[in-house]
Protein backbone atom coordinates (compact mmCIF):
# COMPACT_ATOMS: atom_id res chain seq x y z
CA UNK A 1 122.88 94.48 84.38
CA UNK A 2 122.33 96.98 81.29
CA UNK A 3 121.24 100.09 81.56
CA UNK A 4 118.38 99.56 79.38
CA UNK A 5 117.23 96.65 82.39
CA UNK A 6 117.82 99.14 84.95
CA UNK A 7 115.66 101.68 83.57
CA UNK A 8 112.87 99.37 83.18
CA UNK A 9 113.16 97.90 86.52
CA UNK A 10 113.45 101.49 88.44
CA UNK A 11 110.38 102.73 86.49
CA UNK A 12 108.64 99.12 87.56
CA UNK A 13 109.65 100.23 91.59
CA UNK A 14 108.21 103.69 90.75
CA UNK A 15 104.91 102.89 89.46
CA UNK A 16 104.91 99.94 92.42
CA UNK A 17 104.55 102.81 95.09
CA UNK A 18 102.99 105.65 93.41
CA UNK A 19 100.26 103.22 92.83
CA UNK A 20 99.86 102.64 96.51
CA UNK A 21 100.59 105.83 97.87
CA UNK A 22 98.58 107.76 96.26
CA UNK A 23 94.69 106.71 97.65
CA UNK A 24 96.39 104.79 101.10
CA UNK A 25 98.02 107.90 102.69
CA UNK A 26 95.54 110.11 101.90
CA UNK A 27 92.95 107.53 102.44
CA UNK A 28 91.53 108.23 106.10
CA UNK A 29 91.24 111.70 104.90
CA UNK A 30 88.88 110.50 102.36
CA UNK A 31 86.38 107.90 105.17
CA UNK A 32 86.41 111.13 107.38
CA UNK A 33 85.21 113.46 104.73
CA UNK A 34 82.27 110.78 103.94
CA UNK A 35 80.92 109.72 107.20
CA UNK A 36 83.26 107.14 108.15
CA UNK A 37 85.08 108.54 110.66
CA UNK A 38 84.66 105.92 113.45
CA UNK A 39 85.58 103.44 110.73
CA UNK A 40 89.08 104.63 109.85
CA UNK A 41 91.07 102.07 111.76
CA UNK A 42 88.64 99.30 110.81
CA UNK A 43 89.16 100.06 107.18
CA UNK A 44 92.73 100.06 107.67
CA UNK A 45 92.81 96.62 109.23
CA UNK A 46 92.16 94.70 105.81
CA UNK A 47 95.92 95.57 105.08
CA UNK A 48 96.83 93.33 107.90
CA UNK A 49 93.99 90.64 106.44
CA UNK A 50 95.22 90.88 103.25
CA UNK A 51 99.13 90.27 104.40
CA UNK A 52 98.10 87.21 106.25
CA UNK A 53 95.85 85.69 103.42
CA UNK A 54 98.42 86.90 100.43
CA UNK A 55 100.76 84.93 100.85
CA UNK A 56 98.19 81.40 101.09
CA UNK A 57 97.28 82.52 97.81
CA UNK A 58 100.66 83.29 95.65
CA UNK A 59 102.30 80.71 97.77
CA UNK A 60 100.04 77.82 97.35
CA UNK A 61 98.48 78.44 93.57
CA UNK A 62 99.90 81.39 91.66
CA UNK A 63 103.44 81.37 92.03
CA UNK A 64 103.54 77.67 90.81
CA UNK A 65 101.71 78.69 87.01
CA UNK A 66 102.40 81.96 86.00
CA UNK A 67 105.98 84.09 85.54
CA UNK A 68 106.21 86.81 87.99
CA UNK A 69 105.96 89.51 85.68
CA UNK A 70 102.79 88.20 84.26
CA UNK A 71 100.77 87.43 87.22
CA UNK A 72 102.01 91.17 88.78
CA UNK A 73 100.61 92.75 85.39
CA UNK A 74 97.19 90.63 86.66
CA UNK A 75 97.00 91.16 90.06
CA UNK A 76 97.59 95.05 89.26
CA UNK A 77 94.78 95.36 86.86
CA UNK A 78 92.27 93.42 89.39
CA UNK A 79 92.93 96.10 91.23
CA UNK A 80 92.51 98.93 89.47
CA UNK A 81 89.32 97.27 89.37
CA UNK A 82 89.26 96.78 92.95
CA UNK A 83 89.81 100.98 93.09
CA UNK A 84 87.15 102.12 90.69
CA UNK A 85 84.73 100.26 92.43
CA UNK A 86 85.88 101.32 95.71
CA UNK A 87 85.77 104.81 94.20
CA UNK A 88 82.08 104.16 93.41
CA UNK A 89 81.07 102.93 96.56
CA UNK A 90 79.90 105.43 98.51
CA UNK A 91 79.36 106.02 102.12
CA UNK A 92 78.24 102.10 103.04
CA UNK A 93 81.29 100.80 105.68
CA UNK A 94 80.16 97.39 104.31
CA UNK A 95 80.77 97.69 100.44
CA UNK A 96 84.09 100.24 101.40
CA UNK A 97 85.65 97.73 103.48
CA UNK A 98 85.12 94.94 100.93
CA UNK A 99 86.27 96.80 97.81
CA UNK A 100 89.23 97.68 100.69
CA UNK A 101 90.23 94.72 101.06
CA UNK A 102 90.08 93.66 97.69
CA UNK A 103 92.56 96.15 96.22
CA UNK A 104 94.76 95.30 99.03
CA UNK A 105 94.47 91.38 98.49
CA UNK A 106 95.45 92.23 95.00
CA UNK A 107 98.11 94.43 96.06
CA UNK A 108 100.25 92.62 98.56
CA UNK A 109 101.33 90.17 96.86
CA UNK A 110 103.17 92.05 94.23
CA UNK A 111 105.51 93.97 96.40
CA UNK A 112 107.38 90.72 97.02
CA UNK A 113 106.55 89.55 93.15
CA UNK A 114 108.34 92.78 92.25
CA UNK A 115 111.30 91.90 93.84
CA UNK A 116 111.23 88.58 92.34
CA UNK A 117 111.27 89.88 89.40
CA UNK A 118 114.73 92.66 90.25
CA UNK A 119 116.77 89.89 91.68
CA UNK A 120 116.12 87.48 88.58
CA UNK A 121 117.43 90.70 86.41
CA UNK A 122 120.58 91.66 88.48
CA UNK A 123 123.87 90.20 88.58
CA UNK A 124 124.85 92.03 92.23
CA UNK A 125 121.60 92.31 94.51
CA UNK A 126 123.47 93.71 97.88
CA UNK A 127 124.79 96.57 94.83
CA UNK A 128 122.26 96.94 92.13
CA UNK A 129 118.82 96.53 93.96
CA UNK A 130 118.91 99.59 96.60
CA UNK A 131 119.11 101.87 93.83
CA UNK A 132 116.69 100.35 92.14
CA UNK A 133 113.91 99.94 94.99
CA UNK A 134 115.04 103.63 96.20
CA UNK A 135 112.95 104.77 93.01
CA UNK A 136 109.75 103.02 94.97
CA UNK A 137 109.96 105.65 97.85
CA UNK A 138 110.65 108.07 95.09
CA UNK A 139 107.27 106.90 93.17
CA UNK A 140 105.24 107.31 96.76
CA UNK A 141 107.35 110.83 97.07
CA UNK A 142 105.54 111.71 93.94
CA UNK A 143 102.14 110.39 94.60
CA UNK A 144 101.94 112.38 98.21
CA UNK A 145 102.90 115.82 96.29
CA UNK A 146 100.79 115.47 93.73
CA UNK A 147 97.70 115.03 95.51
CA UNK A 148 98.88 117.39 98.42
CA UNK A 149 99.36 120.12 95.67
CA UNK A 150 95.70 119.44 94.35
CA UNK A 151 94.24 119.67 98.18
CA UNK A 152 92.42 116.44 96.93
CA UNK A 153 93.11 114.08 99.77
CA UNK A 154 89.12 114.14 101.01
CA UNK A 155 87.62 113.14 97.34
CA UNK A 156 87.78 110.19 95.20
CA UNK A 157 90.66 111.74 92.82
CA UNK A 158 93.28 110.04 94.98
CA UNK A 159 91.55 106.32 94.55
CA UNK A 160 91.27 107.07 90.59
CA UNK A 161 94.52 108.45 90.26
CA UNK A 162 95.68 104.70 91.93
CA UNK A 163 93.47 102.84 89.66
CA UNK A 164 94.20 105.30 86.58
CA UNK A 165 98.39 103.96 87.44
CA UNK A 166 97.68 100.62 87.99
CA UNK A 167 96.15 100.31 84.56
CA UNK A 168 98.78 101.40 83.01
CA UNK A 169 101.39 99.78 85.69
CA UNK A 170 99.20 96.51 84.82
CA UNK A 171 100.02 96.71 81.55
CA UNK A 172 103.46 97.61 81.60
CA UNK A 173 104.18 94.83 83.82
CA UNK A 174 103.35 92.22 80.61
CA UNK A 175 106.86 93.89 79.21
CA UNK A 176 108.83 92.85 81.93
CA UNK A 177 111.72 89.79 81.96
CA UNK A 178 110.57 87.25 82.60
CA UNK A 179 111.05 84.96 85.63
CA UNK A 180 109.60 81.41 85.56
CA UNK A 181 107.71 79.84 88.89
CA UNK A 182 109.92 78.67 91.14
CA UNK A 183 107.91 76.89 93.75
CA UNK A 184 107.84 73.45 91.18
CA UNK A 185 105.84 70.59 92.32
CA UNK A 186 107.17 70.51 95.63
CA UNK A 187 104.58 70.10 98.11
CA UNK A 188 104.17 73.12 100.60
CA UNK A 189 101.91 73.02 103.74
CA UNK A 190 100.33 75.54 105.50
CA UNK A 191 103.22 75.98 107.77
CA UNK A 192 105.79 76.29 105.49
CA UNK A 193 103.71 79.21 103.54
CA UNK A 194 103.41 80.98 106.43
CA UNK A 195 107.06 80.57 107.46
CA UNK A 196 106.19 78.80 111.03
CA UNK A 197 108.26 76.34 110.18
CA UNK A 198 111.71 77.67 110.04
CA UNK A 199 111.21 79.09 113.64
CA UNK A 200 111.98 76.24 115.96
CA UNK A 201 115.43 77.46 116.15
CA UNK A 202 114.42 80.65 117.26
CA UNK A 203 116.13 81.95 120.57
CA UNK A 204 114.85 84.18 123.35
CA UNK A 205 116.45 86.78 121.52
CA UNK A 206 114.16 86.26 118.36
CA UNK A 207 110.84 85.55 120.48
CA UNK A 208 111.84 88.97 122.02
CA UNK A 209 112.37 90.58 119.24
CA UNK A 210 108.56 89.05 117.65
CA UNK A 211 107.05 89.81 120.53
CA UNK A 212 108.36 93.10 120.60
CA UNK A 213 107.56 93.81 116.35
CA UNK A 214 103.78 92.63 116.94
CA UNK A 215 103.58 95.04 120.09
CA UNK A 216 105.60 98.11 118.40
CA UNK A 217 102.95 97.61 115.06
CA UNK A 218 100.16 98.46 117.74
CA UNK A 219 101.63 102.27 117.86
CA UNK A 220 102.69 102.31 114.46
CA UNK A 221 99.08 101.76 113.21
CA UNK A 222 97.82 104.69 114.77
CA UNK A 223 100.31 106.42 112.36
CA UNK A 224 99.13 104.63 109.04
CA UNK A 225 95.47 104.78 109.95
CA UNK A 226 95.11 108.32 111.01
CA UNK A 227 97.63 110.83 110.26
CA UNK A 228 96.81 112.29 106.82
CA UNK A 229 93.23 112.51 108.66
CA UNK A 230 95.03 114.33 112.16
CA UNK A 231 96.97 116.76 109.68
CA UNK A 232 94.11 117.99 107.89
CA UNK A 233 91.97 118.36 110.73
CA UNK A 234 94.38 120.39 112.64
CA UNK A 235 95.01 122.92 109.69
CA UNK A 236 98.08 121.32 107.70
CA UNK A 237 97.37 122.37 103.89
CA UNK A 238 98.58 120.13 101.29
CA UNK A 239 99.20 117.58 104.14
CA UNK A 240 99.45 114.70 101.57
CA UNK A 241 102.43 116.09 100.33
CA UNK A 242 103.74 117.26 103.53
CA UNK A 243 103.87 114.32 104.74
CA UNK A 244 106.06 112.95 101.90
CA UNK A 245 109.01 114.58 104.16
CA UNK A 246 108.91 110.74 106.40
CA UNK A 247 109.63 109.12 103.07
CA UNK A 248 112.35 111.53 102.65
CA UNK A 249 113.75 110.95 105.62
CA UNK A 250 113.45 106.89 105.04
CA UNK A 251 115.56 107.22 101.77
CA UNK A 252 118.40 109.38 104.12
CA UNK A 253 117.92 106.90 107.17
CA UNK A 254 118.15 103.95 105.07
CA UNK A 255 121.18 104.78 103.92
CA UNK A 256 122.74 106.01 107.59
CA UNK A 257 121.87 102.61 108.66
CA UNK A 258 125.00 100.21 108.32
CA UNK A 259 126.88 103.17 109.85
CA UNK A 260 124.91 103.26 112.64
CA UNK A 261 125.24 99.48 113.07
CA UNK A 262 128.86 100.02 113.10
CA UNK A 263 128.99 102.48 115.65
CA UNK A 264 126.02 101.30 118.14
CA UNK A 265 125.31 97.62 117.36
CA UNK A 266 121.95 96.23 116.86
CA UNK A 267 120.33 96.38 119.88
CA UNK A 268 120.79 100.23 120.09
CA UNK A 269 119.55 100.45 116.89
CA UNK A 270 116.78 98.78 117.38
CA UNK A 271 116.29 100.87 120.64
CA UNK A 272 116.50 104.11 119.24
CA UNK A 273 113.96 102.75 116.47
CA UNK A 274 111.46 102.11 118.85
CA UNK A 275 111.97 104.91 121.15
CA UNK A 276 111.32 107.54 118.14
CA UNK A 277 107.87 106.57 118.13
CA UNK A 278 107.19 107.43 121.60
CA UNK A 279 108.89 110.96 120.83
CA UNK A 280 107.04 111.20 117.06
CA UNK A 281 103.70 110.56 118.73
CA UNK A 282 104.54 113.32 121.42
CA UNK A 283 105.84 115.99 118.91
CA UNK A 284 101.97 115.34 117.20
CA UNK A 285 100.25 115.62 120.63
CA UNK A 286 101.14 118.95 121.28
CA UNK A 287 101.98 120.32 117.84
CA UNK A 288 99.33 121.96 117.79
CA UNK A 289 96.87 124.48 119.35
CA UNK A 290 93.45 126.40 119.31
CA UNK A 291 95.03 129.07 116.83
CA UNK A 292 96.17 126.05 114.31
CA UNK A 293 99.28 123.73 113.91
CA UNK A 294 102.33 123.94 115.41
CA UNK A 295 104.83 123.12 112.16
CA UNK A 296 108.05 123.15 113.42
CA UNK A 297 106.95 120.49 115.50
CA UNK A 298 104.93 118.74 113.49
CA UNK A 299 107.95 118.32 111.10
CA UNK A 300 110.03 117.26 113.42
CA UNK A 301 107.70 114.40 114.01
CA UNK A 302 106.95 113.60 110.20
CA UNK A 303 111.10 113.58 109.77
CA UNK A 304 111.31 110.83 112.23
CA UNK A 305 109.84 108.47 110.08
CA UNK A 306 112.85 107.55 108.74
CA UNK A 307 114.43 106.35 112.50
CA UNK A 308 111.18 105.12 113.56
CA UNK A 309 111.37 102.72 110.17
CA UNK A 310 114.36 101.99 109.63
CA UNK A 311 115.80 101.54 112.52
CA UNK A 312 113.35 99.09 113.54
CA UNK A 313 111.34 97.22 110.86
CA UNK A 314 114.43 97.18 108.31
CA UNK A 315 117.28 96.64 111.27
CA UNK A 316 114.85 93.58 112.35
CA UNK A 317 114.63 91.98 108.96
CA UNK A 318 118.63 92.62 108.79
CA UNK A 319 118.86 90.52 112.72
CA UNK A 320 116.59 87.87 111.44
CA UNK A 321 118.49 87.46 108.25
CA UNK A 322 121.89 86.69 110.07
CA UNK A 323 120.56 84.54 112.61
CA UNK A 324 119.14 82.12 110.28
CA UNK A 325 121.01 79.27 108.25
CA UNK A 326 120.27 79.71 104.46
CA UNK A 327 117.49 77.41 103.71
CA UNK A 328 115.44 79.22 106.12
CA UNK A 329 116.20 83.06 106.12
CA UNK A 330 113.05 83.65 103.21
CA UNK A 331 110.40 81.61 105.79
CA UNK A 332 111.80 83.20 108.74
CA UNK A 333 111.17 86.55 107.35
CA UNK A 334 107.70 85.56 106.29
CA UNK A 335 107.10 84.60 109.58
CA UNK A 336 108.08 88.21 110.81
CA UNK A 337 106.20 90.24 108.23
CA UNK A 338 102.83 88.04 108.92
CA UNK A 339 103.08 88.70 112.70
CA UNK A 340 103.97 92.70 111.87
CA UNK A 341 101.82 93.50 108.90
CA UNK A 342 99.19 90.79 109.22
CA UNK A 343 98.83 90.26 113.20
CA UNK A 344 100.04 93.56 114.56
CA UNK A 345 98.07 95.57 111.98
CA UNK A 346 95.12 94.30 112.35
CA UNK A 347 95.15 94.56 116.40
CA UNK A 348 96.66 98.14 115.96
CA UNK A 349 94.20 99.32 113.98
CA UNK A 350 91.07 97.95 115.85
CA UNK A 351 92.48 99.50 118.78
CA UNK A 352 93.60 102.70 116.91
CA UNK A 353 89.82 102.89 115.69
CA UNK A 354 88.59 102.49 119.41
CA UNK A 355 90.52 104.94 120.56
CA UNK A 356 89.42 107.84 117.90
CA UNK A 357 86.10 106.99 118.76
CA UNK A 358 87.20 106.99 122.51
CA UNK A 359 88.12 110.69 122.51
CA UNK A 360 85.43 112.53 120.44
CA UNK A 361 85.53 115.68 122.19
CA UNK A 362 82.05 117.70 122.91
CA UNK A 363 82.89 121.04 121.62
CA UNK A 364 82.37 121.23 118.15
CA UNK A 365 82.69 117.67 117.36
CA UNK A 366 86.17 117.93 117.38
CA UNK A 367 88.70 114.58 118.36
CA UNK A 368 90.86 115.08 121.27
CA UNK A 369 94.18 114.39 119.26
CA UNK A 370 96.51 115.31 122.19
CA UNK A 371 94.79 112.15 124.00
CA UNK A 372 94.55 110.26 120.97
CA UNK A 373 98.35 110.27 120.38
CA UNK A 374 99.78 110.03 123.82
CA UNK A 375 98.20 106.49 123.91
CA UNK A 376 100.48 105.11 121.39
CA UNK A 377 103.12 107.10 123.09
CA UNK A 378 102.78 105.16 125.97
CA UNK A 379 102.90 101.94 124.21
CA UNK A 380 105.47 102.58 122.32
CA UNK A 381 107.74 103.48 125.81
CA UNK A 382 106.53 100.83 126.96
CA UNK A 383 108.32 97.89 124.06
CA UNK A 384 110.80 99.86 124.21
CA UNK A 385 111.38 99.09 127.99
CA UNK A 386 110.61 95.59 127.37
CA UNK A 387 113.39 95.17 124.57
CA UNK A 388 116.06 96.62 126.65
CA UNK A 389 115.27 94.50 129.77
CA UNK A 390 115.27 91.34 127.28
CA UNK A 391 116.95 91.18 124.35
CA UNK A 392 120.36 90.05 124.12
CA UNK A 393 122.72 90.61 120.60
CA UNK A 394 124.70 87.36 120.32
CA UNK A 395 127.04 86.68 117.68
CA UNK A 396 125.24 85.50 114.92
CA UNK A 397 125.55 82.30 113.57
CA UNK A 398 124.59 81.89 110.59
CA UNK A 399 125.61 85.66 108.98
CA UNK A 400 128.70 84.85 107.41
CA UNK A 401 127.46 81.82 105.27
CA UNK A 402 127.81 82.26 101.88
CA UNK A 403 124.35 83.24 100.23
CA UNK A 404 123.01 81.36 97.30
């Protein structure tokens, strides 16, 4: 791969994340500040909507017609759309969460489009694409300090930044390489979209490890829906771009990882990953007090991110990917990411929004947040205990197959 490609690519996974990061993690900031406090989770949820309905769509129609780069540079100007409008919507939960769900249904689908488009560029994925995607975390780095330096996570400047990028992202994406449809005219069913199919080989090892992903994105909800908003409430200035440290932390993680592997095995790994929420959500239940936050703490708990990702939702895909034969590792992994980002979302962020609205505190109107996080605490200890009484790390079968 040239230079010149690798350029273009990198600033393709930059403008991929800053686009999102910059109105979703300051998002529940923005629903609190305009009424819609006891509709945070529920806004949230149409991320888990949109990554079960996504894939129907690209997989069945869109994928089949249009080049990758071209139906990205589409999808990311229907929702810039999708932004400005959400940005004009005002204070009615109704209209919100439909202009939501709309820039996320246009969304979605690109991040694996984008990807599409890296591997048809590269020569060497396993060597050229981390340092490639790597600029994505960079791009959402960016997007958190920006708007954390502007204290502008409770207006509208966050959404129009987004739809401001995506324009331009939208455009940009027309100048791409181009990589041709590669679904043909082969017929594909609803199962086969979804990736149920290529689970009937699936051991008690992989139900575990489903079972425990859809229970684990329960906790891990509570994170995405309401942290910016917990942050800011408890005193945290700039908390948009403090929070940027997780993503920090992911980059350093991410790259720890095969080590780790090495030394501890898989089912370690995947222990620690889950057992870092339980400590992450206890760090933010007490990191705080009447007199303001508590940021040694609260650091602490934003620096986990990396373990609590990594370790689990990346270490998973990596399990999955070796215990599959060839022709069924992409549907497998589909599989996994519509039970974690579709299924799991959505239930974690209903229950994440009942249990805000569980805890409003009399005195001044203020949410009990020690309460709020020791519940996904407890859930999170809780698959975590289930995964060590049940998983099992056998030799995979299928990992040393040659890839094609």
């Amino acid at each position: 791969m040239t230079f010149s490609m690798r350029l273009r690519l990198s600033l393709m996974m930059f403008l991929q994340f800053f686009v999102w990061g910059a109105w979703w993690v300051p998002f529940g900031s923005y629903l609190a500040k305009i009424g819609l406090d006891t509709w945070i989770g529920t806004m949230f949820s149409a991320q888990g909507l949109a990554a079960i309905l996504s894939p129907l769509f690209v997989g069945a129609i869109a994928d089949r017609y249009l080049s990758a780069h071209i139906l990205t540079g589409i999808l990311q100007l229907l929702g810039a759309a999708a932004l400005t409008g959400l940005s004009l919507a005002g204070a009615n939960p109704a209209i919100v969460f439909l202009f939501t769900l709309g820039t996320l249904m246009a969304y979605m689908p690109t991040l694996a489009l984008v990807n599409t488009i890296a591997f048809g560029a590269m020569e060497n994925t396993e060597r050229e694409f981390p340092a490639i995607r790597v600029l994505g975390t960079l791009g959402w780095i960016v997007a958190g300090l920006l708007v954390g330096w502007l204290h502008a996570e409770q207006s509208t400047w966050p959404i129009r930044l987004a739809a401001g990028a995506s324009v331009v992202y939208g455009l940009y994406c027309f100048t791409l390489p181009a990589t041709p449809p590669g679904a043909g005219d082969a017929p594909k069913t609803l199962w086969a979209l979804l990736g149920i199919d290529a689970i009937r080989s699936g051991d008690r090892s992989f139900w575990t490890l489903v079972a425990c992903s859809l229970l684990l994105m329960v906790p891990l909800s509570f994170y995405y829906a309401y942290a910016n908003a917990f942050l800011v409430a408890v005193g945290v200035q700039g908390a948009a771009g403090v929070q940027t440290i997780g993503q920090v932390s992911e980059v350093g993680f991410l790259l720890l990882l095969p080590v780790f592997l090495r030394w501890f095995g898989m089912k370690a790994v995947l222990l620690v990953g889950m057992l870092a929420w339980t400590a992450r959500y206890i760090l933010f239940a007490y990191g705080f007090d009447a007199q303001g936050p508590d940021y040694p703490m609260l650091l602490a708990g934003l620096a986990l991110h990396g373990v609590c990702y990594d370790f689990f939702l990346v270490a998973g895909q990596i399990w999955v990917d070796q215990r599959f034969p060839v022709e069924s590792r992409a549907r497998a992994q589909s599989f996994l990411a519509l039970v974690t980002w579709g299924v799991g979302s959505i239930v974690g962020s209903l229950l994440a929004n009942a249990v805000f609205n569980a805890n409003a505190a009399a005195a001044h109107g203020m949410h009990d947040w020690t309460r709020f996080w020791t519940v996904p605490a407890l859930l999170a200890a809780i698959v975590a205990l289930l995964f060590a009484l049940l998983f099992q790390n056998r030799t995979a079968t299928h990992a040393s197959e040659k890839r094609s």
